[in-house]
Protein backbone atom coordinates (compact mmCIF):
# COMPACT_ATOMS: atom_id res chain seq x y z
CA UNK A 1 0.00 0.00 0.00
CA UNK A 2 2.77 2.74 1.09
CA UNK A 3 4.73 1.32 -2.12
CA UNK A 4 1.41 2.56 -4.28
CA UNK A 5 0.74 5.85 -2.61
CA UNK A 6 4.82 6.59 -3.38
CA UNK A 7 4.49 5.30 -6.85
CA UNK A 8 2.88 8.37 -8.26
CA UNK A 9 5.49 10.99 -5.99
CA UNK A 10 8.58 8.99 -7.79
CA UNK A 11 6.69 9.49 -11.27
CA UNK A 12 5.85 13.25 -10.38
CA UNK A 13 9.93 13.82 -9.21
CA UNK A 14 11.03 11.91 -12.30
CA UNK A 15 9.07 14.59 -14.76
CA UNK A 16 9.60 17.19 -12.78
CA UNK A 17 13.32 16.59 -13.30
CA UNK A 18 13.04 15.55 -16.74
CA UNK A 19 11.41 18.98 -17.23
CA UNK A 20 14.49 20.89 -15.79
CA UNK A 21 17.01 18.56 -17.69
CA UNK A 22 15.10 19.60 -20.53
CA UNK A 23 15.29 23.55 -20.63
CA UNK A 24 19.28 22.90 -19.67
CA UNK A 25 21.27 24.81 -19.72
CA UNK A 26 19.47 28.00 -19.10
CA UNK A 27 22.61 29.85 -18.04
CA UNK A 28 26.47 30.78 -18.61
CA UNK A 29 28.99 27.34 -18.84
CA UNK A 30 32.00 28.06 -17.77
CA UNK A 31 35.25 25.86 -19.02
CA UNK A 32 38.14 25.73 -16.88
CA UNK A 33 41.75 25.76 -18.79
CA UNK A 34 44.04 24.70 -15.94
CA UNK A 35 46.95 25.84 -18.03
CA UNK A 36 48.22 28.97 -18.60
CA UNK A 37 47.24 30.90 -22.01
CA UNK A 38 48.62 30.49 -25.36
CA UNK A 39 48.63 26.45 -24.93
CA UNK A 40 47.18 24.03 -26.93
CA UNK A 41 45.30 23.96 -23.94
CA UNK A 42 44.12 26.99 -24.34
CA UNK A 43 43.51 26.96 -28.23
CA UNK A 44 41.50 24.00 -27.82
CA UNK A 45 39.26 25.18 -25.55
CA UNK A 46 38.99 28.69 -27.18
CA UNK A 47 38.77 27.08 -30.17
CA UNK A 48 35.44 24.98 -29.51
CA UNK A 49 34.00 27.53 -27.05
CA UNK A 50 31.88 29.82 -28.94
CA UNK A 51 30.78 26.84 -31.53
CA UNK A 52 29.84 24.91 -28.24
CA UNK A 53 27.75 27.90 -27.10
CA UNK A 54 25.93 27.93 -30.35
CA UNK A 55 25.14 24.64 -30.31
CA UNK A 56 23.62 24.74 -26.64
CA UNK A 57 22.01 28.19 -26.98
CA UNK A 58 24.09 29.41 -23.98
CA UNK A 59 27.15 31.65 -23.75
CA UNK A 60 30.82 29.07 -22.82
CA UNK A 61 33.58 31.01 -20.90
CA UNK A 62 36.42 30.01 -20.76
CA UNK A 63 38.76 30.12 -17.76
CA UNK A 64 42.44 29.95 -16.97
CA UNK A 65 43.12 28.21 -13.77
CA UNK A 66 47.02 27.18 -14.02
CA UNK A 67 48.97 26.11 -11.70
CA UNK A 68 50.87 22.85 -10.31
CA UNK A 69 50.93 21.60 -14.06
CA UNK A 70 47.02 21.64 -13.96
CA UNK A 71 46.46 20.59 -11.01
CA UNK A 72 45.13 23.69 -9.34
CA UNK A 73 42.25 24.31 -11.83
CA UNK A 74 41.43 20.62 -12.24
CA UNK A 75 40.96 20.36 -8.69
CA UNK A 76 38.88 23.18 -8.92
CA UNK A 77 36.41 21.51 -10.84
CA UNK A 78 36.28 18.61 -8.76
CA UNK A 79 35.13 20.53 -6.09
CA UNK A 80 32.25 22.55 -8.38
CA UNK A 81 28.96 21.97 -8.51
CA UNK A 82 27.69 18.84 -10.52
CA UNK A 83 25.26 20.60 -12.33
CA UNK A 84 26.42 21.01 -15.94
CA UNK A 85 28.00 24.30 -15.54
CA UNK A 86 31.40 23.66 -15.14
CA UNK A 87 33.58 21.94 -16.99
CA UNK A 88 37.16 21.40 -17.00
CA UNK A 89 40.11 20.71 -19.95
CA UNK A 90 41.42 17.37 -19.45
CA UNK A 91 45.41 16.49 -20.88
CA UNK A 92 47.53 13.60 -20.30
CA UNK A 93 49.05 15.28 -17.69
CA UNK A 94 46.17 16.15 -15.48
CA UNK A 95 44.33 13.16 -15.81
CA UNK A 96 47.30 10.57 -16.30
CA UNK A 97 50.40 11.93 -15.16
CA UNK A 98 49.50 13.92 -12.11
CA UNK A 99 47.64 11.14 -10.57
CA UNK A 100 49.75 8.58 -11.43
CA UNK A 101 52.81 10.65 -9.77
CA UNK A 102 51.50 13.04 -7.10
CA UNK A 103 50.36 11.50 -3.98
CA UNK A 104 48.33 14.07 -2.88
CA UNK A 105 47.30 16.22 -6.28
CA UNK A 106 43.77 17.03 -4.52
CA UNK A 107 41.75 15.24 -6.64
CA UNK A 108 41.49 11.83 -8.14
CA UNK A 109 40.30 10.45 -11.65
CA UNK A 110 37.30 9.11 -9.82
CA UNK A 111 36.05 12.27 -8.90
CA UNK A 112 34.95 13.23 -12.93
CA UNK A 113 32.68 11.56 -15.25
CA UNK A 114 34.70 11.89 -19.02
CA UNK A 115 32.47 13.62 -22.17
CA UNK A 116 34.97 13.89 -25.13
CA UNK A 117 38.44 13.18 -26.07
CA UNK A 118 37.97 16.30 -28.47
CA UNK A 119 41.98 16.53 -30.43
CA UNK A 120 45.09 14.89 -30.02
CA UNK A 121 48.52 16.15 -30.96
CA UNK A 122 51.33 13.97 -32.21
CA UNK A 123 54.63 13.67 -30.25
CA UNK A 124 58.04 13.72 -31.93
CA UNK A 125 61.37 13.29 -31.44
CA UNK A 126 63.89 15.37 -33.35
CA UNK A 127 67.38 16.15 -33.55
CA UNK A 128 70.11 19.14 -33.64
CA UNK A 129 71.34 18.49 -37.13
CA UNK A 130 74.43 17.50 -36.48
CA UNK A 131 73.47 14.79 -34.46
CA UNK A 132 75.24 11.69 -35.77
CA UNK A 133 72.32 9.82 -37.26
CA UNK A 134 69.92 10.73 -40.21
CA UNK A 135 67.08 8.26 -39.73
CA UNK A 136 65.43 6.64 -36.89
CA UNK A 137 67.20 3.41 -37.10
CA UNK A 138 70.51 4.97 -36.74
CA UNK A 139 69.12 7.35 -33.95
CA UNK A 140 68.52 3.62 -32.25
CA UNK A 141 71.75 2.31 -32.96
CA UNK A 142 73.93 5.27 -31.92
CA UNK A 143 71.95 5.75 -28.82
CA UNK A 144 72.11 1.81 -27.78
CA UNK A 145 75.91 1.99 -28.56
CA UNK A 146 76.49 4.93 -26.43
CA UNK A 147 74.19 4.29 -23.18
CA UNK A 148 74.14 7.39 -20.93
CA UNK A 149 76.13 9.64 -23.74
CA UNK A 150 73.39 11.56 -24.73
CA UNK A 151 70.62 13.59 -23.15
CA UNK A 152 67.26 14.98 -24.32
CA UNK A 153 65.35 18.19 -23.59
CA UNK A 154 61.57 18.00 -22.55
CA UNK A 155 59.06 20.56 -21.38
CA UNK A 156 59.40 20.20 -17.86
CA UNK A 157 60.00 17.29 -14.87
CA UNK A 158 56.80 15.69 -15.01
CA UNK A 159 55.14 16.61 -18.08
CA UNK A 160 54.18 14.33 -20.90
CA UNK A 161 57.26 15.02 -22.47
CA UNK A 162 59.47 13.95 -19.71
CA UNK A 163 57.16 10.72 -19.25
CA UNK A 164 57.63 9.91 -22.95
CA UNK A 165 61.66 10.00 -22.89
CA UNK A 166 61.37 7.50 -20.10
CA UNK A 167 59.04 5.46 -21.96
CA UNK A 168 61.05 5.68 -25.17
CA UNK A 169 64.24 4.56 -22.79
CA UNK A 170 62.17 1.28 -21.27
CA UNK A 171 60.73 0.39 -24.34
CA UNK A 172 64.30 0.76 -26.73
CA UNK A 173 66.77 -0.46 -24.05
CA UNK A 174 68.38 3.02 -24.45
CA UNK A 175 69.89 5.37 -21.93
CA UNK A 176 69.82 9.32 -21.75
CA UNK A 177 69.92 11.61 -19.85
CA UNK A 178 66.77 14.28 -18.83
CA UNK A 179 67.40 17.82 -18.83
CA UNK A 180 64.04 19.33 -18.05
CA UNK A 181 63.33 22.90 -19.11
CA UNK A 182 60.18 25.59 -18.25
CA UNK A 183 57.83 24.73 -21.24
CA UNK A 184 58.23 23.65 -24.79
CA UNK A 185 60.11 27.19 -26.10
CA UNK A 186 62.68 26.65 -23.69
CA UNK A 187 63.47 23.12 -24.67
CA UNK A 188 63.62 23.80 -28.21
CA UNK A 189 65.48 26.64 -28.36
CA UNK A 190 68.59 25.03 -26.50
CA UNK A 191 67.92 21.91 -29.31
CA UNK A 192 68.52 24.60 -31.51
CA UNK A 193 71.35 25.76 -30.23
CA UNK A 194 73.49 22.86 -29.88
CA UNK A 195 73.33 22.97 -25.69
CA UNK A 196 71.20 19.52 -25.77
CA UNK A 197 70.80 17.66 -28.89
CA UNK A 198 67.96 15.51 -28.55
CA UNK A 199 64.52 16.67 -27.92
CA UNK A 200 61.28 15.31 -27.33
CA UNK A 201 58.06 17.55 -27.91
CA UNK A 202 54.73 17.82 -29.62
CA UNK A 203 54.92 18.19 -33.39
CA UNK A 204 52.93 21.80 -32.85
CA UNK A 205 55.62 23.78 -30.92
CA UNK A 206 58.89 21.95 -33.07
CA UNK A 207 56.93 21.91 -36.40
CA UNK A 208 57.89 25.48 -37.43
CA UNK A 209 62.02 24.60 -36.81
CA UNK A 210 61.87 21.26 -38.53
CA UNK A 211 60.53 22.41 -41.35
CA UNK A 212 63.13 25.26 -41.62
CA UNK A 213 65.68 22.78 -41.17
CA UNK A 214 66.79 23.72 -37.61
CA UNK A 215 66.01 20.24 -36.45
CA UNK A 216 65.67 17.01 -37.66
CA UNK A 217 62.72 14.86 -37.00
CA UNK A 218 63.94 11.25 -36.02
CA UNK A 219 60.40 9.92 -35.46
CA UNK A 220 57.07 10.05 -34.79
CA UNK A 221 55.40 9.02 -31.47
CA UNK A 222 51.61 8.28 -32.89
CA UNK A 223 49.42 5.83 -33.89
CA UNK A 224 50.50 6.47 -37.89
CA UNK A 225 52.80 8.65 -39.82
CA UNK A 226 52.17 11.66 -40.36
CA UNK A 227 50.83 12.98 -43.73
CA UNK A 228 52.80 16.17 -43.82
CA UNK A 229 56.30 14.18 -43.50
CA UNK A 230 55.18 10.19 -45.24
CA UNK A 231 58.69 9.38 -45.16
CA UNK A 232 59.70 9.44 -40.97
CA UNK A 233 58.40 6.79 -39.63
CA UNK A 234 56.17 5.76 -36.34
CA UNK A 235 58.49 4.47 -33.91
CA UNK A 236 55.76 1.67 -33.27
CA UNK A 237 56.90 0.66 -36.69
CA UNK A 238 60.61 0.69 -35.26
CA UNK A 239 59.62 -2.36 -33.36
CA UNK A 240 58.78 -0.33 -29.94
CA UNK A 241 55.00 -1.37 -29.71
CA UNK A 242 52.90 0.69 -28.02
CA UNK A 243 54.91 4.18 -28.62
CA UNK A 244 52.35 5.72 -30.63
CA UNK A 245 50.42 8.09 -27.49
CA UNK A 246 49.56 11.23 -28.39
CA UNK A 247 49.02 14.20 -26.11
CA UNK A 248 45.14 14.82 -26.35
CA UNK A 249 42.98 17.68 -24.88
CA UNK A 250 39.60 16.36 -23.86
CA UNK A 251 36.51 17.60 -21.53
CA UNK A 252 35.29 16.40 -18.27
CA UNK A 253 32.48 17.39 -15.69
CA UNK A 254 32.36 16.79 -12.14
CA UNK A 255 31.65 13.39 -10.84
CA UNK A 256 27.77 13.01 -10.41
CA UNK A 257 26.57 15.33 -13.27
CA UNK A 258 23.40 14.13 -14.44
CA UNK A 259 23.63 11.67 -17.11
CA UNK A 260 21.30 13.67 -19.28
CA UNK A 261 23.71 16.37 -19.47
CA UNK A 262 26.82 14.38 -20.21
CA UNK A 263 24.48 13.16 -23.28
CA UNK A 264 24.00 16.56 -24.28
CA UNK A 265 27.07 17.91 -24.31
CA UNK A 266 28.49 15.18 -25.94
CA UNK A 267 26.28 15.59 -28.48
CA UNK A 268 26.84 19.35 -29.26
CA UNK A 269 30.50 18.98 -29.32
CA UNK A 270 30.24 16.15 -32.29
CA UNK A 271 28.20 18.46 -33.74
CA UNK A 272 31.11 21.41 -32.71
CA UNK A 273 33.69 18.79 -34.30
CA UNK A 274 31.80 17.90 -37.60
CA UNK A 275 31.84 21.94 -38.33
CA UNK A 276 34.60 22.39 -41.30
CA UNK A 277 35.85 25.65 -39.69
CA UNK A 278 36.33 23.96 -36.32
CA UNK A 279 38.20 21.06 -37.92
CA UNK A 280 40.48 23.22 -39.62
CA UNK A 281 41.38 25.98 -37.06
CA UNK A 282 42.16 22.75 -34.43
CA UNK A 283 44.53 21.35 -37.53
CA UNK A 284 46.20 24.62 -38.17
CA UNK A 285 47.26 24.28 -34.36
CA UNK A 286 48.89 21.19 -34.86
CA UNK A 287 45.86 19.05 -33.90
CA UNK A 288 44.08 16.16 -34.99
CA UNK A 289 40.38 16.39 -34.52
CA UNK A 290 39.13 12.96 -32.26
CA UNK A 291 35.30 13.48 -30.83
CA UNK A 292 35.21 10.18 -28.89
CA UNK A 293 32.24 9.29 -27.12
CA UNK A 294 31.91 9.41 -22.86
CA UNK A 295 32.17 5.51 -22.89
CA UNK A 296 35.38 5.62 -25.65
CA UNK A 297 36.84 8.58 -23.42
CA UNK A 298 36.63 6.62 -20.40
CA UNK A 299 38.15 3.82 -21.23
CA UNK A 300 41.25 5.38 -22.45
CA UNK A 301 41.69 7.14 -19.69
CA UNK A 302 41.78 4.05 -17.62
CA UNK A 303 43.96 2.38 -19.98
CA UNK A 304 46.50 5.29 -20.43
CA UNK A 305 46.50 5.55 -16.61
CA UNK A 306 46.98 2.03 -15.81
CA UNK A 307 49.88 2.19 -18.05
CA UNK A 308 51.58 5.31 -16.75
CA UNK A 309 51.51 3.31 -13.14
CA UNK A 310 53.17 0.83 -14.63
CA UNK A 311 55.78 2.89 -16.09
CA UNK A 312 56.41 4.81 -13.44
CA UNK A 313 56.88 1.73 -10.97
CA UNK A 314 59.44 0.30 -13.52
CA UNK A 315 61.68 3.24 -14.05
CA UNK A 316 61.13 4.39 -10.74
CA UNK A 317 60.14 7.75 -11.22
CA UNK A 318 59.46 10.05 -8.18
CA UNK A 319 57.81 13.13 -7.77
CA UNK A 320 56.70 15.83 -5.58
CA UNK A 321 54.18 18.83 -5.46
């Protein structure tokens, strides 16, 4: 008897918040960039922002929040309000890295439901020219012949970059040496100049030097080669499987935000993705359009940070906030 009287309240509730689902969102969404402008970060998020706001009839600001390599504005948003009106950029490094290195970051993966892995970026790693070796294979056999001879520049202790020297080092049986610098420009510059002559970075940031000659791209860290250089090869095809990850830029809400608002941003952002101006403003930054589902998202985000425990065990990397 109570069971039938509460049937119709639960049916009422249900509408009721069907109804508000419905007419959402009704207000300002705010996206947090937990970097620092002038990223791809940032160009990402700029980049789908307005689009996104067409698309869901409501103006999407977007926020910089950096700090702790992301992990000030991420934690941020874990801490918002799970209502749909606050999102945060998600990277490699805030959702792979930091947790799989920090031990107290101030949030955990666990505390976000995923929407979109919306572009990736291909990693590289290129040479000062007169490094002695003109192809890939001959990067691998110098390096294996000379084990703690040379070193390689990356975009900070920590960052993806740093992680994927490490990686390249477990996976090829090499040995380097990390010299970290204060963000991409940094890094390349002293490439350039001789003072380090290996670097690894994202193919946006180096793109402009290698194709001016001031460095020389060994190889390419992605799932295929690339179209704009069909002769360098992935190092996957090298025989190091599983060095194809990309750095990617995706979006995630707070943990607990309604399911029929994850559907509905997930939807406007394909539809923000399929628009031919979107696609080619994200390529012009060096980045490949993706536009994976929540279910697609999630899983590689498990995956990636399964493996990036793994790694980090193995080479025994440590790290502190």
């Amino acid at each position: 008897m109570h069971f039938a009287k509460s049937l119709p309240v639960a049916l009422l509730s249900f509408c009721l918040a069907g109804a508000v689902f419905a007419q959402y969102p009704d207000r300002p969404i705010r996206i947090v960039n937990p970097y620092a402008p002038g990223g791809t970060a940032d160009i990402v998020s700029r980049t789908i922002a307005t689009p996104l706001g067409q698309a869901l009839g409501q103006p999407v600001v977007v926020e910089n929040k950096g700090g702790a390599g992301g992990a000030v504005g991420t934690a941020e948003v874990a801490r918002a309000a799970a209502d749909g009106y606050t999102f945060a950029i998600s990277t490699v490094g805030s959702m792979v890295i930091i947790p799989a290195t920090m031990p107290r970051p101030g949030y955990s993966p666990s505390d976000f439901v995923p929407i979109m892995n919306i572009a990736a970026t291909p990693n590289i790693i290129a040479v000062h020219p007169s490094f002695p070796a003109k192809n890939a294979k001959e990067f691998l056999a110098v390096l294996k012949a000379n084990p703690g001879k040379y070193s390689y520049a990356s975009s900070g202790l920590g960052g993806i970059n740093h992680m994927l020297g490490e990686s390249f080092q477990a996976l090829s049986g090499t040995e380097l040496v990390h010299v970290p610098y204060r963000g991409s420009g940094p890094a390349v510059s002293d490439v350039i100049a001789g003072q380090v002559p290996i670097l690894v970075d994202q193919l946006a940031s180096s793109k402009t030097f290698i194709d001016a000659g001031k460095l020389r791209l060994i190889g390419v860290i992605a799932p295929k080669r690339l179209p704009e250089y069909p002769n360098v090869p992935t190092f996957d095809e090298l025989g190091l499987k599983g060095f194809a990850d990309q750095a990617w830029y995706g979006l995630i809400a707070p943990a607990k935000t309604p399911a029929p608002v994850i559907a509905k941003v997930s939807a406007a952002l394909k539809q923000v993705l399929a628009r031919p101006e979107v696609r080619a403003q994200l390529e012009r930054a060096g980045a490949i359009p993706v536009g994976s589902s929540p279910a697609e998202y999630s899983a590689q985000l498990k995956s990636e940070l399964d493996a990036m425990r793994k790694l980090v065990q193995t080479r025994k990397i440590e790290m502190t906030q």
